[in-house]
Protein backbone atom coordinates (compact mmCIF):
# COMPACT_ATOMS: atom_id res chain seq x y z
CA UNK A 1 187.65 118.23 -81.58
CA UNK A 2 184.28 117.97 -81.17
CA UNK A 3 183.80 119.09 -84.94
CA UNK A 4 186.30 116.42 -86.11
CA UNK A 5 183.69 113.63 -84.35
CA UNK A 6 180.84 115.25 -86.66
CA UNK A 7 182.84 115.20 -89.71
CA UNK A 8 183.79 111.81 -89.48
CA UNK A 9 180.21 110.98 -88.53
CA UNK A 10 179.12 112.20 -91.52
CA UNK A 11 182.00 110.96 -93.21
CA UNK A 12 180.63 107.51 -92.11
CA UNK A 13 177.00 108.16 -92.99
CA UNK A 14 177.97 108.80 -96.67
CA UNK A 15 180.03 105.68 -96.80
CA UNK A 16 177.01 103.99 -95.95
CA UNK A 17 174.66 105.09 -98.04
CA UNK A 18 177.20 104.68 -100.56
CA UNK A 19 176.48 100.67 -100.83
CA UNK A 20 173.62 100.13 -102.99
CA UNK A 21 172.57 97.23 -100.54
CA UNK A 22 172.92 99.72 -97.52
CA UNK A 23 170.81 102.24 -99.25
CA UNK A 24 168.30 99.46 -100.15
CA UNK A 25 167.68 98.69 -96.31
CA UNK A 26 167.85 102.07 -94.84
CA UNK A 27 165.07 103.23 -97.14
CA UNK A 28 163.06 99.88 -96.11
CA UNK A 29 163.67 100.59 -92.60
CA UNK A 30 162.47 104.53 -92.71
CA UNK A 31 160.12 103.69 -95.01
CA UNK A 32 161.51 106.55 -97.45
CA UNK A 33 160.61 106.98 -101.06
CA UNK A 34 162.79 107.85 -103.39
CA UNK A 35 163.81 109.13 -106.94
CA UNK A 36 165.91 106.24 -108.95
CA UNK A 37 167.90 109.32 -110.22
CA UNK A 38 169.34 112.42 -109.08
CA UNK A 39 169.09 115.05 -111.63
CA UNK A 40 172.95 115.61 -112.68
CA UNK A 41 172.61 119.71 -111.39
CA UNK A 42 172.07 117.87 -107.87
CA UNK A 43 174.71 114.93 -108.17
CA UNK A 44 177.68 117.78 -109.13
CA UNK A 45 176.17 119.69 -106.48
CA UNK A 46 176.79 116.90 -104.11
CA UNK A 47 180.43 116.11 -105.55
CA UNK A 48 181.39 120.21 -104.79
CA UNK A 49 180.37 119.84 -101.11
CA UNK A 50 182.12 116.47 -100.90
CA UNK A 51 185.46 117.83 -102.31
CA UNK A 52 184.91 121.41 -100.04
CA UNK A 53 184.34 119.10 -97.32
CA UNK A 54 187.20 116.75 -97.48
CA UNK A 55 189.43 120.22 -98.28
CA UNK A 56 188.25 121.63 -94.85
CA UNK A 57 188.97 118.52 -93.62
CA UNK A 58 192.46 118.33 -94.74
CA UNK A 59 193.07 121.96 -93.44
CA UNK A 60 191.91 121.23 -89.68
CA UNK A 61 194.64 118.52 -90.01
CA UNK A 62 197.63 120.64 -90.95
CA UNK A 63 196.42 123.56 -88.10
């Protein structure tokens, strides 16, 4: 249960920082810098461990 709560957590996180105007502020706030552009090795990185996420995800829900 208590794993569910962190995935959708997370889940929530990346929704966020999803919205350009989101992202925008949260850097602001934390005062991060940034690269405008993800080299595309990192971005289909990122989509794999999405879709192995929401897989795992959709697993715990038919257990």
């Amino acid at each position: 249960m208590a794993q569910r709560r962190l995935h959708g957590g997370a889940e929530f996180i990346r929704s966020m920082i999803r919205d350009e105007q989101n992202r925008r502020a949260l850097q602001k706030l934390l005062g991060l810098e940034v690269d405008p552009e993800l080299p595309l090795n990192f971005v289909s990185l990122l989509e794999a461990l999405e879709e192995a996420e929401e897989g795992e995800a959709d697993e715990g829900l038919t257990h």
